[in-house]
N, C-alpha and C. Protein backbone atom coordinates (compact mmCIF):
# COMPACT_ATOMS: atom_id res chain seq x y z
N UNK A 1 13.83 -19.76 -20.42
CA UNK A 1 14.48 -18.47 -20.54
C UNK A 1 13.51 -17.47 -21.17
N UNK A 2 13.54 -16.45 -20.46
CA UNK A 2 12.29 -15.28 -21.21
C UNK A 2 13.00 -14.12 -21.65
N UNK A 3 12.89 -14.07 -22.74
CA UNK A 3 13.44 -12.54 -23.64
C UNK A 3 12.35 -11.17 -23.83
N UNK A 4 12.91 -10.05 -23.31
CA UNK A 4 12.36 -9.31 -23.37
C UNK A 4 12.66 -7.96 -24.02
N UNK A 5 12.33 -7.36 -24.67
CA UNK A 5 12.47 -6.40 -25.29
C UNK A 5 11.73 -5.02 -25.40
N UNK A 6 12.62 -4.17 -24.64
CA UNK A 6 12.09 -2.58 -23.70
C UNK A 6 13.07 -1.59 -24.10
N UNK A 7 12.56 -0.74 -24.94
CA UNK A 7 13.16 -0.02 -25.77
C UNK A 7 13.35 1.02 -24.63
N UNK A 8 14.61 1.32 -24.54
CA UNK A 8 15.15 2.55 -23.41
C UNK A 8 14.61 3.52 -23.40
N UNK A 9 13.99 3.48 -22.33
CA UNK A 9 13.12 5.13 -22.50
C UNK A 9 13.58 5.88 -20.76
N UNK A 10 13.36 7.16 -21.60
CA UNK A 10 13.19 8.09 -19.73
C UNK A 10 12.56 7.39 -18.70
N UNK A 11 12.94 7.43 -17.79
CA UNK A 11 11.81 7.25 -16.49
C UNK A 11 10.78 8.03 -16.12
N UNK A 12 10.06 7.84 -16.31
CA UNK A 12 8.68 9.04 -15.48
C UNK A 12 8.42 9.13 -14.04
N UNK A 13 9.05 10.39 -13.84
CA UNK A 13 8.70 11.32 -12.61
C UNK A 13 7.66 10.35 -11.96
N UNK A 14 6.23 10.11 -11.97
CA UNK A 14 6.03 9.84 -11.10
C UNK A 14 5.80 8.19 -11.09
N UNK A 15 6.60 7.70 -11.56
CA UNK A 15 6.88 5.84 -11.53
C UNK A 15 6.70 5.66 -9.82
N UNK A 16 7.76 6.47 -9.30
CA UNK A 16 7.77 5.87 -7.53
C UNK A 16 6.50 6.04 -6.97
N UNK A 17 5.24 7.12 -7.49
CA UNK A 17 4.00 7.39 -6.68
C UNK A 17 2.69 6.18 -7.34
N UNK A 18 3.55 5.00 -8.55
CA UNK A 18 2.45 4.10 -9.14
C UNK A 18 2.69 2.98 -8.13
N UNK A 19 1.31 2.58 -7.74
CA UNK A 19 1.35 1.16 -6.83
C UNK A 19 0.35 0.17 -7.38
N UNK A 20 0.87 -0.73 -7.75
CA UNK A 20 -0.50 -1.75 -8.33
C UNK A 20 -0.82 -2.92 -6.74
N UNK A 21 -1.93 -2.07 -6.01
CA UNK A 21 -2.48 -2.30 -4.66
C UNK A 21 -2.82 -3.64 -4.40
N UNK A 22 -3.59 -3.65 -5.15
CA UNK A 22 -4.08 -5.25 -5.47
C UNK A 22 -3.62 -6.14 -6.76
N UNK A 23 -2.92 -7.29 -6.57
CA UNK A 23 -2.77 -8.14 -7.90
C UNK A 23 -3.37 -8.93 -8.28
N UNK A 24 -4.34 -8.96 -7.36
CA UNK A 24 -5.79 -9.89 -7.62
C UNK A 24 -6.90 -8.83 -8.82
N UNK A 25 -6.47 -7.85 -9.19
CA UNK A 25 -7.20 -7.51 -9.93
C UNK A 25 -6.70 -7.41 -11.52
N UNK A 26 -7.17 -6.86 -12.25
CA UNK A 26 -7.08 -6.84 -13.85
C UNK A 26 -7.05 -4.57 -13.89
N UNK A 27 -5.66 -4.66 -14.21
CA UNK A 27 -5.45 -3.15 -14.23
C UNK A 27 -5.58 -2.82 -15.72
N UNK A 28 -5.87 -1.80 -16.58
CA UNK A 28 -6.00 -1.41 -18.02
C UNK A 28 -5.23 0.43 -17.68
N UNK A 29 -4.34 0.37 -19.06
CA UNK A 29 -3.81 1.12 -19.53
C UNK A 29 -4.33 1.25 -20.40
N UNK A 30 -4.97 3.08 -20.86
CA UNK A 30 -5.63 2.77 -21.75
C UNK A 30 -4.98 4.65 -22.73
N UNK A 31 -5.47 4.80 -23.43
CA UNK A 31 -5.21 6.29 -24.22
C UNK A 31 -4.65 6.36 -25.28
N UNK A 32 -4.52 7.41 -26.41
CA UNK A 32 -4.61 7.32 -27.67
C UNK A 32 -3.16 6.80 -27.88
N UNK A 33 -3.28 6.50 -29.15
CA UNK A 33 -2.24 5.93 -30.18
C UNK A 33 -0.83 6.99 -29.53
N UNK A 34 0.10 5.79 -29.47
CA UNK A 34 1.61 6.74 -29.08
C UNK A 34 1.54 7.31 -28.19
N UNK A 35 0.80 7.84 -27.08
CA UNK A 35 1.02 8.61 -25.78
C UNK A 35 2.09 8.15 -24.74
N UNK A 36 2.12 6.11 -25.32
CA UNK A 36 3.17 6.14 -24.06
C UNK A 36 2.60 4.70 -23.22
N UNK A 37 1.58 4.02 -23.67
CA UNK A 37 1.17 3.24 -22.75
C UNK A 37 2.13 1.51 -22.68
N UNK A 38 3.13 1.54 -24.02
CA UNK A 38 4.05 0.60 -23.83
C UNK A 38 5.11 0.54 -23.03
N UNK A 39 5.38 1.70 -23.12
CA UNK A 39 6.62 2.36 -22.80
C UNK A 39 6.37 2.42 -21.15
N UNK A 40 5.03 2.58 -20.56
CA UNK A 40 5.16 2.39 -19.30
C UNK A 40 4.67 1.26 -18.97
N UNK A 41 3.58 0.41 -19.87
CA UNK A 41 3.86 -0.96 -18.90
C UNK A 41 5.21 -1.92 -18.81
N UNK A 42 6.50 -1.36 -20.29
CA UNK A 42 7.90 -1.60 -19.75
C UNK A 42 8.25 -1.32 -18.71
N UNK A 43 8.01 -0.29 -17.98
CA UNK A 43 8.80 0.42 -17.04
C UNK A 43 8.42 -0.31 -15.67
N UNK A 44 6.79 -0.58 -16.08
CA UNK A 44 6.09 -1.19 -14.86
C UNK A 44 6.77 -2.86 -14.80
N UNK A 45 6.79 -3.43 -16.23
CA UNK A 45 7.42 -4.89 -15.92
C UNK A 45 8.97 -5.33 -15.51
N UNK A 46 9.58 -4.33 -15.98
CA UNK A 46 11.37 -4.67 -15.23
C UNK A 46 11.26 -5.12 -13.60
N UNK A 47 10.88 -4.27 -13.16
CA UNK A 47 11.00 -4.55 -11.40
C UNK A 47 10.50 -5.83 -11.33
N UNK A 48 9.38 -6.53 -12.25
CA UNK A 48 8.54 -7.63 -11.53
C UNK A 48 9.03 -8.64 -12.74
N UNK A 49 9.79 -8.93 -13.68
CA UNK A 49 10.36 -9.93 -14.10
C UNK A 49 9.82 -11.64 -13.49
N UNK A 50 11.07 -11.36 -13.10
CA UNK A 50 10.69 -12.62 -12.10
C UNK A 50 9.42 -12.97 -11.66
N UNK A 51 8.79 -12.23 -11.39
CA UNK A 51 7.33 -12.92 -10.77
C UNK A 51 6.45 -12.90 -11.83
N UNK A 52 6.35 -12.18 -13.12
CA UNK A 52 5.76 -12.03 -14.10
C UNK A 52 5.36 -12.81 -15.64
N UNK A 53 4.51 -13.09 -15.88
CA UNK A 53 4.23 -13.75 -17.37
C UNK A 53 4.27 -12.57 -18.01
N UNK A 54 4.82 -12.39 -19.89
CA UNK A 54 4.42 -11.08 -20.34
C UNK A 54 4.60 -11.67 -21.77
N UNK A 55 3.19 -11.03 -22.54
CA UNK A 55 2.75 -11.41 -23.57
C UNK A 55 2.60 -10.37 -24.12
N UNK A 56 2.86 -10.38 -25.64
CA UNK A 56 2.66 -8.77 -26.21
C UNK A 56 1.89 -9.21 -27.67
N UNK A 57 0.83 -9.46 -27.80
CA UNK A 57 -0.02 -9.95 -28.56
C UNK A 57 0.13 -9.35 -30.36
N UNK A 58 0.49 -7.86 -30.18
CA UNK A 58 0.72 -7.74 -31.78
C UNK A 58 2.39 -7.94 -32.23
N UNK A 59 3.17 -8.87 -31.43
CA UNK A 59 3.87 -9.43 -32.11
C UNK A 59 3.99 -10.41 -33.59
N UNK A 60 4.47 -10.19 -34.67
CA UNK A 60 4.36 -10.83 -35.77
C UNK A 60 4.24 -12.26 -35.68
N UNK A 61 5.09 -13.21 -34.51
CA UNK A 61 4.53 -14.65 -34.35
C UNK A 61 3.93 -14.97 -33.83
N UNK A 62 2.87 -14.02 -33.12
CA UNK A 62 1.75 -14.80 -33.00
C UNK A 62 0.62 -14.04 -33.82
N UNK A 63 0.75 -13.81 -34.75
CA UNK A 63 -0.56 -13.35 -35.66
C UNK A 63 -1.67 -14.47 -36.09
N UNK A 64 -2.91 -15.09 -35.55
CA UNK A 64 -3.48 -16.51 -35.79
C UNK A 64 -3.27 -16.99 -34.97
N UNK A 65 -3.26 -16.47 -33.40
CA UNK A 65 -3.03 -16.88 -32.09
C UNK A 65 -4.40 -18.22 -32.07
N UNK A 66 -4.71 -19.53 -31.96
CA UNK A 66 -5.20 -19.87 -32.03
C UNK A 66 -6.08 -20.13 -30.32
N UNK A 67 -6.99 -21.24 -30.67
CA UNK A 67 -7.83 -21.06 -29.09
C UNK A 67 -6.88 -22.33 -28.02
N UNK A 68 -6.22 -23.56 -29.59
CA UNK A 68 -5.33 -24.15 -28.30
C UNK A 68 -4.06 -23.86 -27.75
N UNK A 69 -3.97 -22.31 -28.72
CA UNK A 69 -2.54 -21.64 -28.05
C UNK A 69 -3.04 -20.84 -26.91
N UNK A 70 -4.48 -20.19 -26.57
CA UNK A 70 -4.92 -19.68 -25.35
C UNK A 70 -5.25 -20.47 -24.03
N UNK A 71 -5.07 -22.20 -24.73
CA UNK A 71 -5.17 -23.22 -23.56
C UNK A 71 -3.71 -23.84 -23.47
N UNK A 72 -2.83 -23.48 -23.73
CA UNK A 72 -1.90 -23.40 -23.49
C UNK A 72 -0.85 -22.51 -22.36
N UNK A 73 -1.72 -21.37 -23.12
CA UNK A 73 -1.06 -20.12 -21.88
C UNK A 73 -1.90 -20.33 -21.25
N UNK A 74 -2.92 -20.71 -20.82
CA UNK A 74 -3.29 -20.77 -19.59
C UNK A 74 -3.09 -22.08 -18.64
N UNK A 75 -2.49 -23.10 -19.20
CA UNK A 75 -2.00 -24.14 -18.62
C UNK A 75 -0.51 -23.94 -17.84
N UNK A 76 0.48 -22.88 -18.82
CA UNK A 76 1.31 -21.96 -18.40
C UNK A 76 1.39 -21.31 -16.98
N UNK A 77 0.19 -20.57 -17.28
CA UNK A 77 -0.09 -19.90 -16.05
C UNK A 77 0.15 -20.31 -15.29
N UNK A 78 -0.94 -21.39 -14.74
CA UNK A 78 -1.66 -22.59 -13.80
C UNK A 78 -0.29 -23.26 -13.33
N UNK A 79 0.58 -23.21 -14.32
CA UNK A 79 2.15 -24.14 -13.42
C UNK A 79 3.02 -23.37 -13.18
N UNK A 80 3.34 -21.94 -13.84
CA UNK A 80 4.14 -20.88 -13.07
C UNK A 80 3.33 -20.23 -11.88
N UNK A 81 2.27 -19.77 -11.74
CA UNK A 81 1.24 -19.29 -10.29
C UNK A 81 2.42 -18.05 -10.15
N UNK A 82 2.45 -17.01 -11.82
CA UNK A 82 2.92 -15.80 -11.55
C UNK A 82 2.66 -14.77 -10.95
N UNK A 83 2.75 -13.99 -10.14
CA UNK A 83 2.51 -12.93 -9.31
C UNK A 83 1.58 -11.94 -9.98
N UNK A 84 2.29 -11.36 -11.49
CA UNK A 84 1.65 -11.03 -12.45
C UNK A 84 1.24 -11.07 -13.81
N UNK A 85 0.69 -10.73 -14.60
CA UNK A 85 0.43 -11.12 -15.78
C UNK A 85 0.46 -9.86 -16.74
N UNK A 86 1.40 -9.58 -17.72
CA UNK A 86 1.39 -8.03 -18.38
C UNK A 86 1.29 -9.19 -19.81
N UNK A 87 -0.50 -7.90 -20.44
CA UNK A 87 -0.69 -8.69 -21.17
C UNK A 87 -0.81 -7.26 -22.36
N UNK A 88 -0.08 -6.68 -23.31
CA UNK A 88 -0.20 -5.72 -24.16
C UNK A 88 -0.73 -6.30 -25.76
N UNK A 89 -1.10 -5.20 -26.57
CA UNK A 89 -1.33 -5.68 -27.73
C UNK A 89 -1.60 -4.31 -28.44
């Protein structure tokens, strides 16, 4: 069971003109402090749930993320074969 937590925000105007073309690639959201870049890779992960892994790295339990908790999620990976991967921090 995966819990997620997406603080209700507006929709942005142009959500319907974003297409992530390729999922074979590694996309970055990037820009200053607070502009908004959580708030839309929420917006971007609802639709893709289901096909999606989503990790939000400055969560308080995993502070001391260790290297066999990164061979872990990636063993994760390797047995879900998720569509996508939303990885914030």
């Amino acid at each position: 069971m995966r819990v997620i937590e997406v603080q209700e925000s507006y929709p942005r105007e142009q959500m319907v003109d974003i297409r992530i073309p390729c999922p074979n690639f590694a996309y970055i959201i990037s820009g200053v402090r607070r502009c908004g870049k959580s708030t839309l890779m929420g917006q971007l992960l609802l639709p893709r749930l289901e096909s999606s892994i989503y990790v939000k790295f400055d969560t308080p339990r995993l502070y001391g993320f260790t290297i066999e908790q990164f061979r872990l999620l990636d063993n994760i990976i390797a047995e879900k074969k998720p569509e996508f991967l939303f990885f914030f921090r």
